[in-house]
Structures are given as C-alpha cells and as structure tokens.
PDB file of N, CA and C in Angstrom:
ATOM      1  N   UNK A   1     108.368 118.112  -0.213  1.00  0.00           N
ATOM      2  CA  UNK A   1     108.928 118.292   1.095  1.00  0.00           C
ATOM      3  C   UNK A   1     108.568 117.098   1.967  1.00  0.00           C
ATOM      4  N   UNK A   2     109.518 116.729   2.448  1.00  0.00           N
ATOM      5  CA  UNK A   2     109.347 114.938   3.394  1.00  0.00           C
ATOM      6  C   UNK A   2     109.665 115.964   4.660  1.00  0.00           C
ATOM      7  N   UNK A   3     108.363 115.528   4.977  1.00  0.00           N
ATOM      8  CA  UNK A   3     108.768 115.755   6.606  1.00  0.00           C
ATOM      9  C   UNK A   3     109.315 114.198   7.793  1.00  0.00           C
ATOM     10  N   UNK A   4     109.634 114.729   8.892  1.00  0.00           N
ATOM     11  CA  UNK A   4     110.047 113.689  10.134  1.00  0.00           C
ATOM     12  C   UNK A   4     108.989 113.094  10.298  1.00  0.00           C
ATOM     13  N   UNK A   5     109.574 111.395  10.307  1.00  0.00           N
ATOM     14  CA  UNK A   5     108.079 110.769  10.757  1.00  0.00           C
ATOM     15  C   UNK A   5     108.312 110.066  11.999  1.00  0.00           C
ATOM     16  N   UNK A   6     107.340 109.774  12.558  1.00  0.00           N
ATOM     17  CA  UNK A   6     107.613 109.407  13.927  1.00  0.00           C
ATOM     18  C   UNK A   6     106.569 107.926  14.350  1.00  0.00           C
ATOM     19  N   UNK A   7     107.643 106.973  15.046  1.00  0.00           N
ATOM     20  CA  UNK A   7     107.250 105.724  14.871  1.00  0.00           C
ATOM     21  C   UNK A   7     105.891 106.272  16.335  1.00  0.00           C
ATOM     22  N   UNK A   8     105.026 104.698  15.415  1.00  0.00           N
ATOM     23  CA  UNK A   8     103.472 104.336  16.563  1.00  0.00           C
ATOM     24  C   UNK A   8     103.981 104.012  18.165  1.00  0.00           C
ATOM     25  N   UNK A   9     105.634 103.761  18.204  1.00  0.00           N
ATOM     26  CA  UNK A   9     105.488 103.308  19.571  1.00  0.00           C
ATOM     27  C   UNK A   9     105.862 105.018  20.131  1.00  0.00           C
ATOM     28  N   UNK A  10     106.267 105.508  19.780  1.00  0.00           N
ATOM     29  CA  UNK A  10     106.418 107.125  20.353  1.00  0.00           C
ATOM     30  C   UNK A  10     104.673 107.501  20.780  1.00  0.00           C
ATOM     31  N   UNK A  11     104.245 107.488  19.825  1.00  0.00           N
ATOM     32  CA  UNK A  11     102.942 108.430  19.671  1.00  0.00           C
ATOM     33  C   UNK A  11     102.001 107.227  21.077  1.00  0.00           C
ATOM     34  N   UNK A  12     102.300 106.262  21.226  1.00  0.00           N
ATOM     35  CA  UNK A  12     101.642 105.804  22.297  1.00  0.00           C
ATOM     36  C   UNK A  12     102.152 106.223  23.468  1.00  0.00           C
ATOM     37  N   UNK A  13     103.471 105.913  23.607  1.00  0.00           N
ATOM     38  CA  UNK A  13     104.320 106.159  24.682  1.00  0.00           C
ATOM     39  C   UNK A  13     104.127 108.384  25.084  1.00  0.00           C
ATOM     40  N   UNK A  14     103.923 108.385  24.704  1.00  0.00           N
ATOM     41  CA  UNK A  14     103.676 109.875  24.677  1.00  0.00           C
ATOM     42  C   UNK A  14     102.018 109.982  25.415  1.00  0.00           C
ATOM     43  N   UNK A  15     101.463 109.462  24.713  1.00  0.00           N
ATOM     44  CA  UNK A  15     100.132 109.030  25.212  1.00  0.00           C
ATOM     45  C   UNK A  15      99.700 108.263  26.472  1.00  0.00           C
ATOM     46  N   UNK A  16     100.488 107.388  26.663  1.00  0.00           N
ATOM     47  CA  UNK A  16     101.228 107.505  28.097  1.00  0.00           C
ATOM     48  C   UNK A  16     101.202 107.971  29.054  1.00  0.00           C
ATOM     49  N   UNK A  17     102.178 108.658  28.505  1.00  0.00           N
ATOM     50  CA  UNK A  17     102.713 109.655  29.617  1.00  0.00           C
ATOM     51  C   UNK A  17     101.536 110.771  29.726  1.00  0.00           C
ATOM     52  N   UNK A  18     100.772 111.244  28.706  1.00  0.00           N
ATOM     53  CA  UNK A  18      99.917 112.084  29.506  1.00  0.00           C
ATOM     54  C   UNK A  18      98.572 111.984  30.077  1.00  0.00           C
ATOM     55  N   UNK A  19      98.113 109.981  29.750  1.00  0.00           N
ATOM     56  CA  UNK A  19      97.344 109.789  30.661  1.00  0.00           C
ATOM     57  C   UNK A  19      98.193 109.334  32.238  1.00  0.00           C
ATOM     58  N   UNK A  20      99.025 109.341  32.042  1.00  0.00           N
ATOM     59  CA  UNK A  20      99.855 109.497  33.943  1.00  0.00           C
ATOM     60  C   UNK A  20      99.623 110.889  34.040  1.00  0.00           C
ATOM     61  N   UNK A  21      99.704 111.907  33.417  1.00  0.00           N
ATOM     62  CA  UNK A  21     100.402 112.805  33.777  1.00  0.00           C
ATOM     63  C   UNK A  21      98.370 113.337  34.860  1.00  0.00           C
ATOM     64  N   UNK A  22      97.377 112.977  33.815  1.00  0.00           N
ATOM     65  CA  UNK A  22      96.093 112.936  33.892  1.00  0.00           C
ATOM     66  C   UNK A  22      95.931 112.667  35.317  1.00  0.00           C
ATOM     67  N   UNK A  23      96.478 111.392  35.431  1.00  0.00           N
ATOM     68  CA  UNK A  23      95.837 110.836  36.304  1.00  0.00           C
ATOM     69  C   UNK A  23      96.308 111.730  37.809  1.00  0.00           C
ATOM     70  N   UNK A  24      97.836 112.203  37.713  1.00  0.00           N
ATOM     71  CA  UNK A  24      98.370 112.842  38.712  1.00  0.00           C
ATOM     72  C   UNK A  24      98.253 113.853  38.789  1.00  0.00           C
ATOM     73  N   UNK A  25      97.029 114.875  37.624  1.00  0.00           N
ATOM     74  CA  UNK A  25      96.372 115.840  37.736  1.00  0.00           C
ATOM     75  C   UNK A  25      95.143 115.846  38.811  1.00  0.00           C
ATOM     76  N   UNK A  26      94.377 114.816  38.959  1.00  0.00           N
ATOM     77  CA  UNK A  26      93.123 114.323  39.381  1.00  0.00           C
ATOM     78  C   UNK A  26      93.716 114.158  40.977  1.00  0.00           C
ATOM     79  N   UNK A  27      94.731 113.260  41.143  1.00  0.00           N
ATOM     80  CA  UNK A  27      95.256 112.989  42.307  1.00  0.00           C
ATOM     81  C   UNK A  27      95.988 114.062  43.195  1.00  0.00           C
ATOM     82  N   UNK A  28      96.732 115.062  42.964  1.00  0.00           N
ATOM     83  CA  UNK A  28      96.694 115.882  43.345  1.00  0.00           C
ATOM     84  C   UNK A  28      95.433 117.257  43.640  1.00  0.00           C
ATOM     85  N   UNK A  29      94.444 117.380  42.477  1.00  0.00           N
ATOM     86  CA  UNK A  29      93.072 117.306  43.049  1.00  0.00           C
ATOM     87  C   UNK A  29      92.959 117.592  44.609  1.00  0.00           C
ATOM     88  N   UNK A  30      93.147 116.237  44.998  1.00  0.00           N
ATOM     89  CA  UNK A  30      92.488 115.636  46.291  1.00  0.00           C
ATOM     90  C   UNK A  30      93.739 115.860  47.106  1.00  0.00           C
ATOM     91  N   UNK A  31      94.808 116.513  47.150  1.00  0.00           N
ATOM     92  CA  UNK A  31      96.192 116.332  48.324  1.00  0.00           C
ATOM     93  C   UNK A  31      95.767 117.823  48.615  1.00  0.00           C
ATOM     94  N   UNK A  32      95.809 118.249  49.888  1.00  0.00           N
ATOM     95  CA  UNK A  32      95.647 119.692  49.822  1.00  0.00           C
ATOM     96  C   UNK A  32      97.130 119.507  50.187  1.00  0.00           C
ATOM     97  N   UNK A  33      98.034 120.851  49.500  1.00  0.00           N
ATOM     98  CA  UNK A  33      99.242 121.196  49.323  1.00  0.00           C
ATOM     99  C   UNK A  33      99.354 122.853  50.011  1.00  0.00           C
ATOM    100  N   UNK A  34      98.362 123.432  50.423  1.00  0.00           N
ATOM    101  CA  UNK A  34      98.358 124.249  51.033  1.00  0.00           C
ATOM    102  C   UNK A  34      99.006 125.615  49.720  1.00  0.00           C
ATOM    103  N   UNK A  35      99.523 127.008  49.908  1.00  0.00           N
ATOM    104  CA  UNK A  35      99.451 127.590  48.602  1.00  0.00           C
ATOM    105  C   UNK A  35     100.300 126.916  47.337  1.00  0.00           C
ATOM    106  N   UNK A  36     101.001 126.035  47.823  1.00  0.00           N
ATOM    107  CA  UNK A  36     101.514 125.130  46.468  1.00  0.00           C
ATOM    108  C   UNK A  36     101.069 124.194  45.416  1.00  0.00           C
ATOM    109  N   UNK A  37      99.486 124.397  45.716  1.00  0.00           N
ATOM    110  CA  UNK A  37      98.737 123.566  45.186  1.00  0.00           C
ATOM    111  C   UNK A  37      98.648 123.918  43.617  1.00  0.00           C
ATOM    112  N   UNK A  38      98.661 125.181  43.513  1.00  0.00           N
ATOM    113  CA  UNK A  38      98.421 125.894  42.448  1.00  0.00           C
ATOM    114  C   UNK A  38      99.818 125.851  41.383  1.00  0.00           C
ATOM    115  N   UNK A  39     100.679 126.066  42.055  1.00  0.00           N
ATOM    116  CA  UNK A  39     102.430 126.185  41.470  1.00  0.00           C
ATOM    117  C   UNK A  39     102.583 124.160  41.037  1.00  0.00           C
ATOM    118  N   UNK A  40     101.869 123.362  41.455  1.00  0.00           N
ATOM    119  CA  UNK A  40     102.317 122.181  41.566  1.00  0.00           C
ATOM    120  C   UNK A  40     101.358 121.653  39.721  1.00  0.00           C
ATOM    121  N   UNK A  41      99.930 122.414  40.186  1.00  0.00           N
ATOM    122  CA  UNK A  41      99.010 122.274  39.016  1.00  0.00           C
ATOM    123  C   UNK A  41      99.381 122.833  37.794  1.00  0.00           C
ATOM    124  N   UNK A  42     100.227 123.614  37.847  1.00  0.00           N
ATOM    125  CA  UNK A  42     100.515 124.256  36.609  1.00  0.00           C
ATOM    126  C   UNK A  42     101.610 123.858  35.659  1.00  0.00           C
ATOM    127  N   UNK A  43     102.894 123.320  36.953  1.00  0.00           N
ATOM    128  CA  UNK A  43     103.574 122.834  36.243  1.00  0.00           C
ATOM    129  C   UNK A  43     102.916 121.130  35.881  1.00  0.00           C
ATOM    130  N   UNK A  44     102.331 120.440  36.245  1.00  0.00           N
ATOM    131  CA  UNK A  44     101.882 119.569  35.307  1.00  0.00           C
ATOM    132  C   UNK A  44     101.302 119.890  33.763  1.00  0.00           C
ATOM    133  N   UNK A  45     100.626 121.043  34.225  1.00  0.00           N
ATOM    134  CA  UNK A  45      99.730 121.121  32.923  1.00  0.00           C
ATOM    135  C   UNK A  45     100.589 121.893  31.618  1.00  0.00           C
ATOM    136  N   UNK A  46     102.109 122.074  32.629  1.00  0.00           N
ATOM    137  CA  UNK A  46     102.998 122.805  31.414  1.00  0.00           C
ATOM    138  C   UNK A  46     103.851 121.733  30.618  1.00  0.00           C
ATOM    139  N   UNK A  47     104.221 120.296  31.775  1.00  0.00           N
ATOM    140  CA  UNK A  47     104.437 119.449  31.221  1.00  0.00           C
ATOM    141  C   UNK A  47     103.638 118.717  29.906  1.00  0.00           C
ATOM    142  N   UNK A  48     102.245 118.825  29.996  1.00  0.00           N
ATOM    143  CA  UNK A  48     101.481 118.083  29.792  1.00  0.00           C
ATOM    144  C   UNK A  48     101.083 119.073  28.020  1.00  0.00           C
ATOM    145  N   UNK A  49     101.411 120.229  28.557  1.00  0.00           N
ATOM    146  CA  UNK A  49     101.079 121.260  26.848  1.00  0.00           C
ATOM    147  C   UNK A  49     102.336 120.824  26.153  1.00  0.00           C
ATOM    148  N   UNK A  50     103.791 121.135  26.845  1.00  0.00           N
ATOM    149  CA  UNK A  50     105.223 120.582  26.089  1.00  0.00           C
ATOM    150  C   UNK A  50     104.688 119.484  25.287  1.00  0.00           C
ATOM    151  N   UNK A  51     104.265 118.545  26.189  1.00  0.00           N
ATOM    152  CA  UNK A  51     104.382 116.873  25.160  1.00  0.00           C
ATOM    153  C   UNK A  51     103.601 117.090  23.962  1.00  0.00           C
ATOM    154  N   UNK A  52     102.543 117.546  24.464  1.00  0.00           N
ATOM    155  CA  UNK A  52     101.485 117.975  23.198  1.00  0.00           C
ATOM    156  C   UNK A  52     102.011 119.073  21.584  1.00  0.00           C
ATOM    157  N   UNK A  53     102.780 120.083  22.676  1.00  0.00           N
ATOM    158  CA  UNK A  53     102.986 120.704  21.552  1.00  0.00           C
ATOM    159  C   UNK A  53     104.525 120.095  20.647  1.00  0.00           C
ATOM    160  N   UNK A  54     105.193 119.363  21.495  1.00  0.00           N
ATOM    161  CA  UNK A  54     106.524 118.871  20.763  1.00  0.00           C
ATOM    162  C   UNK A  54     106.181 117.999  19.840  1.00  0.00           C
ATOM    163  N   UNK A  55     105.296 116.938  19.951  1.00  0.00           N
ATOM    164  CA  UNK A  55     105.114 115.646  19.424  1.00  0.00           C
ATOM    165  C   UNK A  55     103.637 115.640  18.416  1.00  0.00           C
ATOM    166  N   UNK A  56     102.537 116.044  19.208  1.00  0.00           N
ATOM    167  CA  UNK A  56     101.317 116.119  18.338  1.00  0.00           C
ATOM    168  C   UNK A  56     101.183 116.677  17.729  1.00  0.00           C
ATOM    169  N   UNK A  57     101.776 117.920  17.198  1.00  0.00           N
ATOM    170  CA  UNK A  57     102.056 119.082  16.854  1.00  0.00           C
ATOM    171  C   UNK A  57     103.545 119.016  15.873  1.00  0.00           C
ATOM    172  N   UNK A  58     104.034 118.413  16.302  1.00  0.00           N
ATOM    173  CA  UNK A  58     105.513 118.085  15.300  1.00  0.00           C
ATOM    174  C   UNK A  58     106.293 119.231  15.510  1.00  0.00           C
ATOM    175  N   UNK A  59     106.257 119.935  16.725  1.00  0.00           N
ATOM    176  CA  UNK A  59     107.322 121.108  16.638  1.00  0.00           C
ATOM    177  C   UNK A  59     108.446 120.506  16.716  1.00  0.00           C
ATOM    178  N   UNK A  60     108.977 119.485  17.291  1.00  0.00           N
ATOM    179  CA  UNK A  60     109.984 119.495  17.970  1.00  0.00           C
ATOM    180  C   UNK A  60     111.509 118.606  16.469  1.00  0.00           C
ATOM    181  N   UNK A  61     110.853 118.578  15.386  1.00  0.00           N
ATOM    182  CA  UNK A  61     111.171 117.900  14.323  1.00  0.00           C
ATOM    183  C   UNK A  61     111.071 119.446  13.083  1.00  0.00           C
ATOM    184  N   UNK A  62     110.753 120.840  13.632  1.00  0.00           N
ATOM    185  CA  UNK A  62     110.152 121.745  13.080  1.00  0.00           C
ATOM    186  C   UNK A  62     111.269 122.407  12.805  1.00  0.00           C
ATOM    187  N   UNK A  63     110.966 123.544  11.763  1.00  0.00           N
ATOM    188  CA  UNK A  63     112.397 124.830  11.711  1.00  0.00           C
ATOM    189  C   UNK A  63     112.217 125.412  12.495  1.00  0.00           C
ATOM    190  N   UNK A  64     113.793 126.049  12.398  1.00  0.00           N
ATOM    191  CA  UNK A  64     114.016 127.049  13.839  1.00  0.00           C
ATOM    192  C   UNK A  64     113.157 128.416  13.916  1.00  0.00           C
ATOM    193  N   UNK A  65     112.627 128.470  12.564  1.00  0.00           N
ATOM    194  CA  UNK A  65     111.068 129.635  12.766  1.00  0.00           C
ATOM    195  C   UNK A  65     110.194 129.188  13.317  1.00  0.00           C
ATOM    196  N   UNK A  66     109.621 128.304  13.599  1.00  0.00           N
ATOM    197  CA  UNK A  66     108.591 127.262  14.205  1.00  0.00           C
ATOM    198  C   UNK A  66     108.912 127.529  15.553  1.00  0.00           C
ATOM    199  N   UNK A  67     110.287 126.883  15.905  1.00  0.00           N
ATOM    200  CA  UNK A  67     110.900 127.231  17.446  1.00  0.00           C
ATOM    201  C   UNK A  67     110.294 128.672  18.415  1.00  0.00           C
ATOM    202  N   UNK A  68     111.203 129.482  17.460  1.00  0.00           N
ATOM    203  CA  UNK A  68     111.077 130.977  17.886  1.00  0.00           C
ATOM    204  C   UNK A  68     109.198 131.074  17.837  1.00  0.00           C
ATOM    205  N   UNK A  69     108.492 130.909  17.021  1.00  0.00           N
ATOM    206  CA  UNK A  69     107.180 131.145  17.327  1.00  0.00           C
ATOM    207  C   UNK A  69     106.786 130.671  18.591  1.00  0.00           C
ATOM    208  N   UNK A  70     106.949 129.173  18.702  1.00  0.00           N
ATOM    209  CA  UNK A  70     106.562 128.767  20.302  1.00  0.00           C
ATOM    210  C   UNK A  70     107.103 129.109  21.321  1.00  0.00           C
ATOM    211  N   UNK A  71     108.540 129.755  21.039  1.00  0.00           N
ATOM    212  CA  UNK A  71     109.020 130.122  22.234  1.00  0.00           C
ATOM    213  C   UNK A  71     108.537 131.672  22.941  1.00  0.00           C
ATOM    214  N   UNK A  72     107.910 132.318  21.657  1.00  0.00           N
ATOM    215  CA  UNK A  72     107.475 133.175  22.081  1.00  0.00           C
ATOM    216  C   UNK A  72     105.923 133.487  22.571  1.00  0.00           C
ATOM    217  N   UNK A  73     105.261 132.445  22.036  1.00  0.00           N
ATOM    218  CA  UNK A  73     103.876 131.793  22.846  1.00  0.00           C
ATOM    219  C   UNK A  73     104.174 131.318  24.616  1.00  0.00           C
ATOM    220  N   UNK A  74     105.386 130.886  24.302  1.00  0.00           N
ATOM    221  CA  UNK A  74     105.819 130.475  25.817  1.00  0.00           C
ATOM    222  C   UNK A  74     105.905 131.348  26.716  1.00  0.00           C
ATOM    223  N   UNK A  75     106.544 132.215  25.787  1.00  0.00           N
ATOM    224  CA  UNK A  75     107.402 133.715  26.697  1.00  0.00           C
ATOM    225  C   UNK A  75     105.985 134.588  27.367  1.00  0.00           C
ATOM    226  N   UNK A  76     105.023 134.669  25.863  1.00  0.00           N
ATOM    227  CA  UNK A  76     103.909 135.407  26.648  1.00  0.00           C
ATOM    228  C   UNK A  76     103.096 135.193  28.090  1.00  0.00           C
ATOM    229  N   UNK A  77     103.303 133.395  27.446  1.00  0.00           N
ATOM    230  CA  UNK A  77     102.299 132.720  28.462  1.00  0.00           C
ATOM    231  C   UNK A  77     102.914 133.008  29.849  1.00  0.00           C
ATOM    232  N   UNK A  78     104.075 133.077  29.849  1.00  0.00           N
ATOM    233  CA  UNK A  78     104.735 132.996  31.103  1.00  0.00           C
ATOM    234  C   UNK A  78     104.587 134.797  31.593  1.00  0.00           C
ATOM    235  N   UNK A  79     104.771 135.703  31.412  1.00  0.00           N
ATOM    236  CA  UNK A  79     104.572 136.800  31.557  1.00  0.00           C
ATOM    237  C   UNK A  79     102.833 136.206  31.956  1.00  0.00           C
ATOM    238  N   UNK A  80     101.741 135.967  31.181  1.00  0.00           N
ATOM    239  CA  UNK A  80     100.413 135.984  31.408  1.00  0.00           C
ATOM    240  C   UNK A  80     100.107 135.063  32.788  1.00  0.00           C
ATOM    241  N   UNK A  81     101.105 134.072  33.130  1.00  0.00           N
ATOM    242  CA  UNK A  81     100.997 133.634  34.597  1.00  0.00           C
ATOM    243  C   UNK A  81     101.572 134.048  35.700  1.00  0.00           C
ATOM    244  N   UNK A  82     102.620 134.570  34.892  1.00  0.00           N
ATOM    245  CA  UNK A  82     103.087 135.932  36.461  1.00  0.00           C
ATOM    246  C   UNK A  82     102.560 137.287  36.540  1.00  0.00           C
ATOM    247  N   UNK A  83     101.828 137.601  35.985  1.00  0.00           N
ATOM    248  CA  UNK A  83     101.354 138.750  36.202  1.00  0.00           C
ATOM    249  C   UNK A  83      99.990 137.993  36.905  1.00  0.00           C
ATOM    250  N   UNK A  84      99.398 137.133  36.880  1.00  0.00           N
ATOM    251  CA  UNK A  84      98.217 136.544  37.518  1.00  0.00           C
ATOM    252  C   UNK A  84      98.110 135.712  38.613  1.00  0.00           C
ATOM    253  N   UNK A  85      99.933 135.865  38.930  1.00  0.00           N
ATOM    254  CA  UNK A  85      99.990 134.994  40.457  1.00  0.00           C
ATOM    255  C   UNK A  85     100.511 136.051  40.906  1.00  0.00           C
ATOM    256  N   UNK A  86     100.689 137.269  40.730  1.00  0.00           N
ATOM    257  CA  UNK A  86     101.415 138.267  41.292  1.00  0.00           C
ATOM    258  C   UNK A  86     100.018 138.957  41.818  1.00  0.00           C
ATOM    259  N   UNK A  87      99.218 139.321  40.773  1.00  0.00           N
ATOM    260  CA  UNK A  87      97.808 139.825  41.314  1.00  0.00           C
ATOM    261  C   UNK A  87      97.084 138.534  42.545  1.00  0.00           C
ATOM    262  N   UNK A  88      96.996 137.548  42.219  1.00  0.00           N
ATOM    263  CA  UNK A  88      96.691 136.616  43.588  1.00  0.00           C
ATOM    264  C   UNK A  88      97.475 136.797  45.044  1.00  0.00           C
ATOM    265  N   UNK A  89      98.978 137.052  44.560  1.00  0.00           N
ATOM    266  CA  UNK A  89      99.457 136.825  46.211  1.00  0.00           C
ATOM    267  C   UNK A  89      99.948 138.149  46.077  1.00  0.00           C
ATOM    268  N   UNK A  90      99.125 139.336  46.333  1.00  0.00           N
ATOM    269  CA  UNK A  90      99.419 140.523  46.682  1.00  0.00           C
ATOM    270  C   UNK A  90      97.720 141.154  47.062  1.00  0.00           C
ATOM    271  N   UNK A  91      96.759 139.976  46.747  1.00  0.00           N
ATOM    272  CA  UNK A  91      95.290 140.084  47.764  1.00  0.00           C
ATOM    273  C   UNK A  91      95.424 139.916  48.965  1.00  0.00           C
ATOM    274  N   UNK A  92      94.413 140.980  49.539  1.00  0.00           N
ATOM    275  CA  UNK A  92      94.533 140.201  51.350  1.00  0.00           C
ATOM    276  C   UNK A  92      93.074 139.568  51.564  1.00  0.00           C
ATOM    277  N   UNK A  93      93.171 138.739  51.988  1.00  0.00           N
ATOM    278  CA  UNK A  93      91.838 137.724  52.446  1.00  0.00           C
ATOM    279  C   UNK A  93      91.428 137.911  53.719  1.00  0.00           C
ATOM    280  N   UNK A  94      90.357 138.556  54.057  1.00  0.00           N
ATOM    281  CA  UNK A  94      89.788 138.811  55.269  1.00  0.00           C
ATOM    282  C   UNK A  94      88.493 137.742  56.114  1.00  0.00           C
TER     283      UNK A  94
END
C-alpha cells in the first residue's frame, strides 16, 4: 500500500503557519477583547488542530472512513464547547 507523500516545502510551510498562528495566540494574550476574547482563542486553536490534524496526521490524503472518524471527533468536540460556553454565559457574576 503506497500512501500520499507530501513534499518538505509543505511540511515547512505548514509549520509556518502555525508558528504565526503561535505567535497570534500569545499576542492576542495581551489585547483585552472584552467577552470575545475567548470565541477569538478558540478559533485559533481550531485553526491550529485542523493544520495539525490534516497534514501531520495525513488525514487529509486519508479514506473517507478516516474522514467520518474526524468528523465525528469534531462533531463531539463541538457539542463539548457548546455545552461549556453555554454553562459560562448563563453564570451571573456578582
């Protein structure tokens, strides 16, 4: 079985992108965004799992059983962050 191979300038360029993505993790850090701070952090770090899981991971070159598995890691995850921003903004802070 030959799998997809994927050239050194991808795997840098990918690498790249998620030390930017790093760095605009850190930098936002420091911006207070007021309650969007949190919605802003996450989607980086969802960007930042995608690249990982498409490329380092070889899903994205994978069978469509492979697919459906991550998509349903996705699906959970996403249910597991709305049910945990739903419990946050339905606290009252006194």
């Amino acid at each position: 079985m030959t799998g997809h191979t994927i050239s050194r300038n991808r795997y840098f360029l990918i690498f790249a992108a998620l030390i930017v993505l790093l760095v605009l993790t850190i930098f936002m850090a420091y911006v207070d965004l007021g309650p969007f701070n949190v919605i802003v952090a996450i989607t980086i770090a969802i960007i930042k799992a995608t690249l990982v899981i498409l490329y380092f991971m070889h899903v994205r070159y994978s069978s469509r059983v492979t697919w459906v598995f991550v998509s349903a890691g996705f699906f959970w995850l996403l249910i597991m962050f709305t049910l945990t921003m739903s419990d946050i903004a339905t606290r009252f802070t006194f």
